[in-house]
Protein backbone atom coordinates (compact mmCIF):
# COMPACT_ATOMS: atom_id res chain seq x y z
CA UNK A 1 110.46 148.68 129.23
CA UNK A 2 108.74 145.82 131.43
CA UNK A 3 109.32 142.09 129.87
CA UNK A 4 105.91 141.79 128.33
CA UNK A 5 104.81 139.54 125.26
CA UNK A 6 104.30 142.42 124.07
CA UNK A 7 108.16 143.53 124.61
CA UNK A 8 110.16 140.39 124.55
CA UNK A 9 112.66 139.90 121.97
CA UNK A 10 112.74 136.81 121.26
CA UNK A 11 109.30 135.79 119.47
CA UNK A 12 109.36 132.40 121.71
CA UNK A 13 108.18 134.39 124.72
CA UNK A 14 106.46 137.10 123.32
CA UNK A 15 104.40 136.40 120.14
CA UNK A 16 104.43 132.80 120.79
CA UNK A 17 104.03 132.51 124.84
CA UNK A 18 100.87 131.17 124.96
CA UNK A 19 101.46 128.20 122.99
CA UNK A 20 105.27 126.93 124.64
CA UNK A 21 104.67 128.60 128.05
CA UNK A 22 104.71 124.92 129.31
CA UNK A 23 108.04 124.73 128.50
CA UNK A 24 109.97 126.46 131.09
CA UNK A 25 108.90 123.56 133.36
CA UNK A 26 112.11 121.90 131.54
CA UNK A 27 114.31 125.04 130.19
CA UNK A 28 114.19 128.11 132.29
CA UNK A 29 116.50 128.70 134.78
CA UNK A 30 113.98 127.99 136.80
CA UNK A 31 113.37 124.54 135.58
CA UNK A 32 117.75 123.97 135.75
CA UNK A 33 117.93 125.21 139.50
CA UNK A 34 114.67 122.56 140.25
CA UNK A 35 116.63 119.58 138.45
CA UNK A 36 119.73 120.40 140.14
CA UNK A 37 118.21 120.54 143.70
CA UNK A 38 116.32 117.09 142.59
CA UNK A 39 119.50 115.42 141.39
CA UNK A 40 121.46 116.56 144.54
CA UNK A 41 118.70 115.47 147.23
CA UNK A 42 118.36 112.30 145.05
CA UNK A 43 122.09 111.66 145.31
CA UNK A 44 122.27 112.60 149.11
CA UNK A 45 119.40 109.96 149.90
CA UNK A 46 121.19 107.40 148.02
CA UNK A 47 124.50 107.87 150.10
CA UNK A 48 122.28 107.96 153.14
CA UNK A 49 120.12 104.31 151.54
CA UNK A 50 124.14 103.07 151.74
CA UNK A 51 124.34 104.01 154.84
CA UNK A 52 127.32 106.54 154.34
CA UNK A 53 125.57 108.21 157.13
CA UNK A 54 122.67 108.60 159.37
CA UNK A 55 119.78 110.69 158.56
CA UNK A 56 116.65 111.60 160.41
CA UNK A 57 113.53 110.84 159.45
CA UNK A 58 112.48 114.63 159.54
CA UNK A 59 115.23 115.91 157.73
CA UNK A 60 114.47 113.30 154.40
CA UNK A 61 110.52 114.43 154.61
CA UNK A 62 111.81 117.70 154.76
CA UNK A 63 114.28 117.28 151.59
CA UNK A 64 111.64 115.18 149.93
CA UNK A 65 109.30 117.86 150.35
CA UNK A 66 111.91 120.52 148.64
CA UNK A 67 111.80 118.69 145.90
CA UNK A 68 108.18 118.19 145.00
CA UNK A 69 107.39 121.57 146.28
CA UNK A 70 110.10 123.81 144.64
CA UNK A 71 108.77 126.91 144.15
CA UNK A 72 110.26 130.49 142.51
CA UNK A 73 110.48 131.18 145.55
CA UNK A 74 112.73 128.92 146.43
CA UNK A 75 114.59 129.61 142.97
CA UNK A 76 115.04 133.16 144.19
CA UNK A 77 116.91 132.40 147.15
CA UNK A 78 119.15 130.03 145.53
CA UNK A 79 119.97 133.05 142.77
CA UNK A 80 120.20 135.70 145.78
CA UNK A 81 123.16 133.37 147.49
CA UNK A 82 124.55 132.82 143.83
CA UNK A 83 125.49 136.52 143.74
CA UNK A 84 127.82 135.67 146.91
CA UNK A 85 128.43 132.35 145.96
CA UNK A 86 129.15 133.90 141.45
CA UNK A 87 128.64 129.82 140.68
CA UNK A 88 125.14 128.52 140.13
CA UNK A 89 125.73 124.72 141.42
CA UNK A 90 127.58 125.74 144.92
CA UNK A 91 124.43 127.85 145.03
CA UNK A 92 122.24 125.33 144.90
CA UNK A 93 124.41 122.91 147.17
CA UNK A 94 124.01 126.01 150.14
CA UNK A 95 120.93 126.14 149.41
CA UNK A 96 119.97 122.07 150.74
CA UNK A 97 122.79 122.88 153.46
CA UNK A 98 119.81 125.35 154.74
CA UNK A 99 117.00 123.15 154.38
CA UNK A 100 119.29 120.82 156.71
CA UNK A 101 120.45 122.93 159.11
CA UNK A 102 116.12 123.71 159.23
CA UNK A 103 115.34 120.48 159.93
CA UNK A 104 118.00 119.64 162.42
CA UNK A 105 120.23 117.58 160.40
CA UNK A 106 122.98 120.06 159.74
CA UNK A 107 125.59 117.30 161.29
CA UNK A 108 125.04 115.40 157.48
CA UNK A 109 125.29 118.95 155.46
CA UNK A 110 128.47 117.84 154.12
CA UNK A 111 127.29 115.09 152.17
CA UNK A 112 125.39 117.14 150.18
CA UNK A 113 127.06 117.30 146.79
CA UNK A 114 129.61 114.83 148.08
CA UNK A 115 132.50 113.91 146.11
CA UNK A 116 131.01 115.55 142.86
CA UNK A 117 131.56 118.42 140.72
CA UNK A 118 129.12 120.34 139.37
CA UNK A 119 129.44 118.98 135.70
CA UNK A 120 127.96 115.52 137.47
CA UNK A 121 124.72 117.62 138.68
CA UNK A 122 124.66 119.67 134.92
CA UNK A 123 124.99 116.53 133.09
CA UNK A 124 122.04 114.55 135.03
CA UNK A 125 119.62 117.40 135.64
CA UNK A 126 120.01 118.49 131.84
CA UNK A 127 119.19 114.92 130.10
CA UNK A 128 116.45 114.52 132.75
CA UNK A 129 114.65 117.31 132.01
CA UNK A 130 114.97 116.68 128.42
CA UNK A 131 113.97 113.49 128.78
CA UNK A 132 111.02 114.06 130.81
CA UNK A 133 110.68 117.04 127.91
CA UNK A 134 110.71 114.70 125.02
CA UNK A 135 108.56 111.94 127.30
CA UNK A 136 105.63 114.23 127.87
CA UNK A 137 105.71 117.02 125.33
CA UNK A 138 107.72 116.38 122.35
CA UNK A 139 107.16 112.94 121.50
CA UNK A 140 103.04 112.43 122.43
CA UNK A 141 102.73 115.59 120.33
CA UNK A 142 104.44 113.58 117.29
CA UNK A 143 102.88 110.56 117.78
CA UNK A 144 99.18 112.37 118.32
CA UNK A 145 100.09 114.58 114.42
CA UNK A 146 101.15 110.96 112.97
CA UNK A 147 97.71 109.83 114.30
CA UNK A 148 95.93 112.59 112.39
CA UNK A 149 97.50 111.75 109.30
CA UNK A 150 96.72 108.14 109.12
CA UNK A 151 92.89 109.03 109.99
CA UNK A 152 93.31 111.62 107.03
CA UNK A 153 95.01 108.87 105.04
CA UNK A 154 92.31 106.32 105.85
CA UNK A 155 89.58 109.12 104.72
CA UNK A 156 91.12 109.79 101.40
CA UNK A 157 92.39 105.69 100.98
CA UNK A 158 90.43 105.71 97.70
CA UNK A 159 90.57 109.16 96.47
CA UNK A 160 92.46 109.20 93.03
CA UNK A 161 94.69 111.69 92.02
CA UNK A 162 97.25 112.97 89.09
CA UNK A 163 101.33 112.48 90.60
CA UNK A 164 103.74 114.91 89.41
CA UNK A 165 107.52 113.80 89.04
CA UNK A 166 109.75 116.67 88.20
CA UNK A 167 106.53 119.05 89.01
CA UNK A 168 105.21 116.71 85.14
CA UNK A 169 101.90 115.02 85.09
CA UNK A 170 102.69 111.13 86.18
CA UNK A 171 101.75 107.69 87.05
CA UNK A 172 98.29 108.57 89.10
CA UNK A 173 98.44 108.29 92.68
CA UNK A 174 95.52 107.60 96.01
CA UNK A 175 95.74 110.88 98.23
CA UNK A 176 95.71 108.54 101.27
CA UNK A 177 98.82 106.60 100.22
CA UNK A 178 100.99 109.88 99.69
CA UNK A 179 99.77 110.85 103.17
CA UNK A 180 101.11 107.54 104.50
CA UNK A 181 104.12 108.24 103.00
CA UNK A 182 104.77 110.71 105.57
CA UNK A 183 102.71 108.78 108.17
CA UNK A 184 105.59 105.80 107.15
CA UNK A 185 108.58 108.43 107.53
CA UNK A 186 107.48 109.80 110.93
CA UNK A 187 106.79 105.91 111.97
CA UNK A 188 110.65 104.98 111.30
CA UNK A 189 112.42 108.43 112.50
CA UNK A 190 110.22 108.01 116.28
CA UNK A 191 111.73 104.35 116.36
CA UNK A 192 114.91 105.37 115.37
CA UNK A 193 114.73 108.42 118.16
CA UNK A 194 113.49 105.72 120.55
CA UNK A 195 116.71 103.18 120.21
CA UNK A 196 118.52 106.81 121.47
CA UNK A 197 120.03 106.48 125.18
CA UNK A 198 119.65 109.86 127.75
CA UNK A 199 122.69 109.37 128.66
CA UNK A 200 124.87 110.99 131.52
CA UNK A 201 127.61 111.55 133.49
CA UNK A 202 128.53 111.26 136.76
CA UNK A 203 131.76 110.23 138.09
CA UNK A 204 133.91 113.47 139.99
CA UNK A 205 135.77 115.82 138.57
CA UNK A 206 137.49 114.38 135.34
CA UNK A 207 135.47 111.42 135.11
CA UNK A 208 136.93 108.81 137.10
CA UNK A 209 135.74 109.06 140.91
CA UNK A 210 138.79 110.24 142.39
CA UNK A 211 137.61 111.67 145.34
CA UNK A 212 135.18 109.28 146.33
CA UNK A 213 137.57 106.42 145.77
CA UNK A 214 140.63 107.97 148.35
CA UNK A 215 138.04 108.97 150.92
CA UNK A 216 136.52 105.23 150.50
CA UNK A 217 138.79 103.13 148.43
CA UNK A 218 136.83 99.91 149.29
CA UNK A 219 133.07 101.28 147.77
CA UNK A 220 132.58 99.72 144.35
CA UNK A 221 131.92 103.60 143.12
CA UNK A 222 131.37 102.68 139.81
CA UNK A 223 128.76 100.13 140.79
CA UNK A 224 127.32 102.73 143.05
CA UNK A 225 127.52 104.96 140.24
CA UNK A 226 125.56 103.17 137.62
CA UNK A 227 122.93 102.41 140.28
CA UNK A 228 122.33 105.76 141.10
CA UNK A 229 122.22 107.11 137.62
CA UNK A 230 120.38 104.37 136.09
CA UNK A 231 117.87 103.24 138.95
CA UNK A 232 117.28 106.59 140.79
CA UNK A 233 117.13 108.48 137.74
CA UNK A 234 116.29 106.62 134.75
CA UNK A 235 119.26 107.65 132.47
CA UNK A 236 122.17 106.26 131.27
CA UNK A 237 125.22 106.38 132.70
CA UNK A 238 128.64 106.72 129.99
CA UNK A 239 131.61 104.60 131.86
CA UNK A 240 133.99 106.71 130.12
CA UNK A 241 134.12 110.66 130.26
CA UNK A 242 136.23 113.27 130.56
CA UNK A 243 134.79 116.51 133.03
CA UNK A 244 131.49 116.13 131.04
CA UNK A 245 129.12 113.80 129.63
CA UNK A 246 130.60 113.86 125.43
CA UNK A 247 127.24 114.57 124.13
CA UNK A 248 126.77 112.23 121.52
CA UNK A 249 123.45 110.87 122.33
CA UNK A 250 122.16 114.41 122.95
CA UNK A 251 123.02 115.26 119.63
CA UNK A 252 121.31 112.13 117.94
CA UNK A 253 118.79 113.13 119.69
CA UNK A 254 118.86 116.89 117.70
CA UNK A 255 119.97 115.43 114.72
CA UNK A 256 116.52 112.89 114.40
CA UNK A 257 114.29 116.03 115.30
CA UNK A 258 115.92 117.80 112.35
CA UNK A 259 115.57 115.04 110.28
CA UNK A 260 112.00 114.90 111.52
CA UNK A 261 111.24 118.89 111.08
CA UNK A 262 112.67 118.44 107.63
CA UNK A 263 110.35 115.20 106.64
CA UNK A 264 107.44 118.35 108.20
CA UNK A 265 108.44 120.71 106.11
CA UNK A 266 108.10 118.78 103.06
CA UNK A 267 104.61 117.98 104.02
CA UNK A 268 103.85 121.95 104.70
CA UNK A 269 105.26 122.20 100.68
CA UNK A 270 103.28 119.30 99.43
CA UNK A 271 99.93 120.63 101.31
CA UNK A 272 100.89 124.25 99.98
CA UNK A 273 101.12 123.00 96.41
CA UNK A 274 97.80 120.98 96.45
CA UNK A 275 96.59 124.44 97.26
CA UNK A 276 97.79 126.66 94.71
CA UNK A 277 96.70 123.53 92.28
CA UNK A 278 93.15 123.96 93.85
CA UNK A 279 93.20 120.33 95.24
CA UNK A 280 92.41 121.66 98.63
CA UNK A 281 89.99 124.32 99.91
CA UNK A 282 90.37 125.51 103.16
CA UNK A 283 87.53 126.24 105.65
CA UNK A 284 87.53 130.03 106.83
CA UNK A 285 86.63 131.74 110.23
CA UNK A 286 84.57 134.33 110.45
CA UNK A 287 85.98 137.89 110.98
CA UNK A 288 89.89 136.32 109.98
CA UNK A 289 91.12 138.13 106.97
CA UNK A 290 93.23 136.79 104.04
CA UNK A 291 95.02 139.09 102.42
CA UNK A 292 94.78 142.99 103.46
CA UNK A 293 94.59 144.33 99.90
CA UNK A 294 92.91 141.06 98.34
CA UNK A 295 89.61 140.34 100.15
CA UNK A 296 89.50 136.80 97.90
CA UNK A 297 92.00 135.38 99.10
CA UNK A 298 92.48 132.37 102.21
CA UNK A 299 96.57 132.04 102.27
CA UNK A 300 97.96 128.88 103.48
CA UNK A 301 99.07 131.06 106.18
CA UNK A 302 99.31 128.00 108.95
CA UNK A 303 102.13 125.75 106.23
CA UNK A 304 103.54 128.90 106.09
CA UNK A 305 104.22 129.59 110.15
CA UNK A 306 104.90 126.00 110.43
CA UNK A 307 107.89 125.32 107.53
CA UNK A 308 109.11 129.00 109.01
CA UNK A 309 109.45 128.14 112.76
CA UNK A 310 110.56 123.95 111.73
CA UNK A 311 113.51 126.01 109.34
CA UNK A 312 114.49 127.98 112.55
CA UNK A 313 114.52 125.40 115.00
CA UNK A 314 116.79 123.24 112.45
CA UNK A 315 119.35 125.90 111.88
CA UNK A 316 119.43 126.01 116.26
CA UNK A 317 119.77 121.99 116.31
CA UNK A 318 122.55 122.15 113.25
CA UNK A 319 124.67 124.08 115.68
CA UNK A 320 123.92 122.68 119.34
CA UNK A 321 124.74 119.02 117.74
CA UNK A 322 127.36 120.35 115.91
CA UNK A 323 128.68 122.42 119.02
CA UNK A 324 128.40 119.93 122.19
CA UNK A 325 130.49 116.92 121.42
CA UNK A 326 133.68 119.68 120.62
CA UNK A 327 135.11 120.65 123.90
CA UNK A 328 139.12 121.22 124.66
CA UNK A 329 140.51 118.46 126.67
CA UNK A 330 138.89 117.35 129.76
CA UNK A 331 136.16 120.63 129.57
CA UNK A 332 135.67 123.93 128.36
CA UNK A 333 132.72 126.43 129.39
CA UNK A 334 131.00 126.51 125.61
CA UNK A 335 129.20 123.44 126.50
CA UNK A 336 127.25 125.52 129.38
CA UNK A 337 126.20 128.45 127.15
CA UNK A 338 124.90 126.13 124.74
CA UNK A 339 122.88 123.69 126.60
CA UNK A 340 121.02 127.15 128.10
CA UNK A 341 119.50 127.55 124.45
CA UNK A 342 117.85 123.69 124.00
CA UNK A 343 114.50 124.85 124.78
CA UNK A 344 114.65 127.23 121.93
CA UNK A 345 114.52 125.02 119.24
CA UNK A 346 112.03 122.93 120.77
CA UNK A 347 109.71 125.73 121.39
CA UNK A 348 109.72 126.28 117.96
CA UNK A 349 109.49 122.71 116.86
CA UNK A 350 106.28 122.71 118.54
CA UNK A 351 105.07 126.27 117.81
CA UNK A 352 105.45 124.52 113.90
CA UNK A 353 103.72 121.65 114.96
CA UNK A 354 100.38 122.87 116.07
CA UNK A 355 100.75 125.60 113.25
CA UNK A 356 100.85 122.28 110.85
CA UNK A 357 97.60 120.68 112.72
CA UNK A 358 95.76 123.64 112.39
CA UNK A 359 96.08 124.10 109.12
CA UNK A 360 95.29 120.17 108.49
CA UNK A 361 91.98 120.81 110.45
CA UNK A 362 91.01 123.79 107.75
CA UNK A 363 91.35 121.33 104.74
CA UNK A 364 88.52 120.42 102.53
CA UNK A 365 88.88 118.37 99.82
CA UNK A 366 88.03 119.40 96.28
CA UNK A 367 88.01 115.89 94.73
CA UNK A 368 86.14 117.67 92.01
CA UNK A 369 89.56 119.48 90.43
CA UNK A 370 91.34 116.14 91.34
CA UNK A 371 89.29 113.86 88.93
CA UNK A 372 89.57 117.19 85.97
CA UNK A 373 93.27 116.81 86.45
CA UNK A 374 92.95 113.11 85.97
CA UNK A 375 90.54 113.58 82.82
CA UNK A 376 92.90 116.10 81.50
CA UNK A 377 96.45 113.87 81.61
CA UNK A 378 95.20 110.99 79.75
CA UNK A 379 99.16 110.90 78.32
CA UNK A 380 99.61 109.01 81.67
CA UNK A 381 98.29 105.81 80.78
CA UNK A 382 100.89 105.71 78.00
CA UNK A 383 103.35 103.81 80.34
CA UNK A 384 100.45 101.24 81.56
CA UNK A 385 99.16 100.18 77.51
CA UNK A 386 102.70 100.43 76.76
CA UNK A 387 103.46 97.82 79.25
CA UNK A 388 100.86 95.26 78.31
CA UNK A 389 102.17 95.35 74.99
CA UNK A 390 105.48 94.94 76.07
CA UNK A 391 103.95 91.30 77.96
CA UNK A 392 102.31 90.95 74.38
CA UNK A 393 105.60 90.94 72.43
CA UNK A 394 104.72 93.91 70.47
CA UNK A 395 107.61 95.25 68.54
CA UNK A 396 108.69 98.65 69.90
CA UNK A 397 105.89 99.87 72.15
CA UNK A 398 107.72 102.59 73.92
CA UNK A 399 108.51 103.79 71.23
CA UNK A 400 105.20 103.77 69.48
CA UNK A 401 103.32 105.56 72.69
CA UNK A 402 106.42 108.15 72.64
CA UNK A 403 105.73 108.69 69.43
CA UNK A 404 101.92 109.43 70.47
CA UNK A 405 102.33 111.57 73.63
CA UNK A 406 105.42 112.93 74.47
CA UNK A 407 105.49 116.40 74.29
CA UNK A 408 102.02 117.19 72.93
CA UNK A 409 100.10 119.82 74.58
CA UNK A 410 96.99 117.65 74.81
CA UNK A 411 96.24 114.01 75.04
CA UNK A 412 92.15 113.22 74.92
CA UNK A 413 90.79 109.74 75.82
CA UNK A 414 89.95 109.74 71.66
CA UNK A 415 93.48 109.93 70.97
CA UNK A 416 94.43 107.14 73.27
CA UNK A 417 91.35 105.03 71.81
CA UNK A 418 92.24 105.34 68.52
CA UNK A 419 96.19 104.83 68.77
CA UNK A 420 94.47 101.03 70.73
CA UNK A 421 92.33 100.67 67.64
CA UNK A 422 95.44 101.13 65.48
CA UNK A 423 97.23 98.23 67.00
CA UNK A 424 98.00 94.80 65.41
CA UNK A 425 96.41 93.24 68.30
CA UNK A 426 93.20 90.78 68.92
CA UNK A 427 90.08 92.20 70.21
CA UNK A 428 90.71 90.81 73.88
CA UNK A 429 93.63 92.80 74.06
CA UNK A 430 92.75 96.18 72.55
CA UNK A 431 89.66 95.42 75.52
CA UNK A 432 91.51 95.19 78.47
CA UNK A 433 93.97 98.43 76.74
CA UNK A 434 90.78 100.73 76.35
CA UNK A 435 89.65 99.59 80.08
CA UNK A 436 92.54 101.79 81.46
CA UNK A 437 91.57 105.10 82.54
CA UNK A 438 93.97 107.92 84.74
CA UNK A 439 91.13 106.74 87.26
CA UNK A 440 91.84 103.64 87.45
CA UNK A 441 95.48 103.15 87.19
CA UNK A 442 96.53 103.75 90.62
CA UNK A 443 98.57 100.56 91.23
CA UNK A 444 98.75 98.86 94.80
CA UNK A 445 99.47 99.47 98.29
CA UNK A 446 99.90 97.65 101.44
CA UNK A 447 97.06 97.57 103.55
CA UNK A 448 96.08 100.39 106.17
């Protein structure tokens, strides 16, 4: 059968298309051929900048061009001379040789891909497109969901609700602060991402210029090196590698959006739970069905997609961080097949991602179930009258309010007032006591 969406395997670019088509701007093969031919005109410019050689005005525009304009087209010729060439990079390096010999420059063809091996193209084309990937996709995506959250946090600031420790009725809560608590978590993990280097490497064949330096042993390479990597391309170059870059800051990179997926899929639980405890409706769309037996029903269908696709993009990142910094000796070929797979995982970070917003935007808040919850735990203000009493010197008050609550099916505001009344304590005291409600005893936050 024809690749369709219809017919595609994976679920990334059939189901799913629509939303991560974007994507192969940075992973396709496509996308690797256009960073290659970027990072190998880039490099030949440089040399020519150092005046290595003489170029023509012509032949840069012309190179220049290549590389704003790269088409498929262009992507299909350099695949058609790969299946002479059976090695992607050389491809790619014939391919500029052309575009010179086109614009009459072919007497500076062999600088193109001078002195390198193709590991110094792979390793700079890769963390550019992820960064540019992470720059303008991953991370404004993040930033825009942590944004949402706050303004739902900032709705629901004074909304007070029952907590649950060990799934228990406890200390009441404010719905906005346990939405900054994830608002918080996101906050620290893009910091943390942010202190990460895209880091590459580019120095010949094992790492330490060895054919640049005996064809010109007087060139401060690794000067030249760090200029072009760091100025013309905005990563950062590793001093010492072996064949390949070692991978380390690629998978901190992985490792933080795992540890970010995971702090997302324990908001998709939390969210779920508030809506099997009623705590949440969720707004419906007209002709979108539930359930196909149960006509009742509006399933939290979007927490479900999203904690589905964030559990299969971790298991992908738990390997490819794992994987990459392993490699025998100076290099072994694993690293390639494993690097073709990073947009997977990202595809479905994001597919989760907008699966999580959308089912945020179908929220409605039932504060009405909240505050019955609240009037039905009034056990929880055990720990707050058993506190002022312990400030009062009573003798034993834990004790006493264990005594009262713990384990009983049902706790009423009576039985609380009357265990106060009880109390050897003056009528100021026994005020302030009865002045507690689940309602009220939410405690402090920090402003927000």
């Amino acid at each position: 059968m024809e690749l369709t969406n219809l017919t595609a395997i994976s679920p990334v670019d059939g189901r799913y298309r629509k939303q991560v088509a974007h994507l192969d701007e940075y992973f396709s093969e496509y996308a690797l051929m256009k960073y290659r031919v970027i990072v190998e005109i880039e490099y030949f410019l440089f040399l020519a900048d150092k005046k290595f050689f003489k170029l023509n005005a012509k032949a840069r525009l012309q190179l220049r061009k290549v590389a704003e304009d790269f088409s498929l087209d262009d992507a299909q010729q350099i695949k058609d001379i790969e299946r002479i060439t059976n090695h992607d990079v050389k491809a790619v390096e014939y391919f500029l040789k052309q575009q010179l010999d086109k614009a009459g420059a072919a007497d500076a063809k062999e600088w193109i891909h001078f002195g390198l091996t193709s590991q110094d193209i792979n390793n700079t084309s890769i963390p550019l497109s992820w960064k540019n990937c992470m720059e303008h996709d991953y991370l404004p995506m993040l930033i825009n969901l942590q944004n949402n959250l706050f303004q739902l946090a900032s709705k629901w600031k004074d909304i007070s609700m029952l907590a649950r420790t060990h799934g228990q009725p406890a200390s009441p809560t404010k719905l906005g602060k346990e939405v900054m608590v994830y608002v918080e978590r996101l906050e620290n993990q893009v910091q943390l991402f942010s202190y990460i280097p895209y880091a590459a490497k580019f120095g010949g064949a094992t790492g330490n210029f060895n054919a640049h330096k005996i064809a010109f042993p007087k060139k401060d390479w690794i000067t030249l090196g760090n200029e072009f990597v760091e100025n013309v391309l905005g990563l950062q170059r590793m001093q010492f590698t072996t064949q390949i870059e070692h991978y380390d800051n690629l998978a901190a990179h992985f490792d933080t959006i795992k540890r970010i997926n995971n702090i997302l899929i324990d908001l998709c639980r939390d969210i779920w739970t508030y809506i099997s405890m009623d705590y949440f409706k969720q707004k419906v769309k007209k002709g979108e069905v539930g359930s196909s037996a149960m006509p009742h029903k509006v399933n939290p269908i979007d927490f479900e997609n999203a904690e589905g696709n964030f559990g299969v993009a971790n298991a992908m990142l738990e390997h490819i961080s794992g994987k990459l910094p392993v490699s025998r000796l100076q290099r072994d070929l694993t690293d390639s097949t494993v690097l073709r797979n990073l947009g997977v995982p990202v595809a479905h970070t994001l597919i989760a991602i907008k699966s999580l917003e959308k089912g945020l935007e179908k929220l409605v808040l039932n504060e009405a179930k909240l505050k019955e919850d609240l009037e039905n735990n009034w056990a929880v203000v055990a720990e707050a009258i058993q506190t002022i009493l312990r400030r009062e010197n009573y003798p034993n008050p834990y004790e006493a309010l264990k005594d009262l609550t713990r384990g009983k099916t049902s706790i009423t505001k009576a039985d609380i007032h009357n265990f106060i009344a009880s109390l050897k304590v003056n009528a100021e005291i026994k005020k302030e006591l009865k002045s507690i409600t689940p309602h009220n005893y939410t405690g402090i936050n920090p402003a927000y």
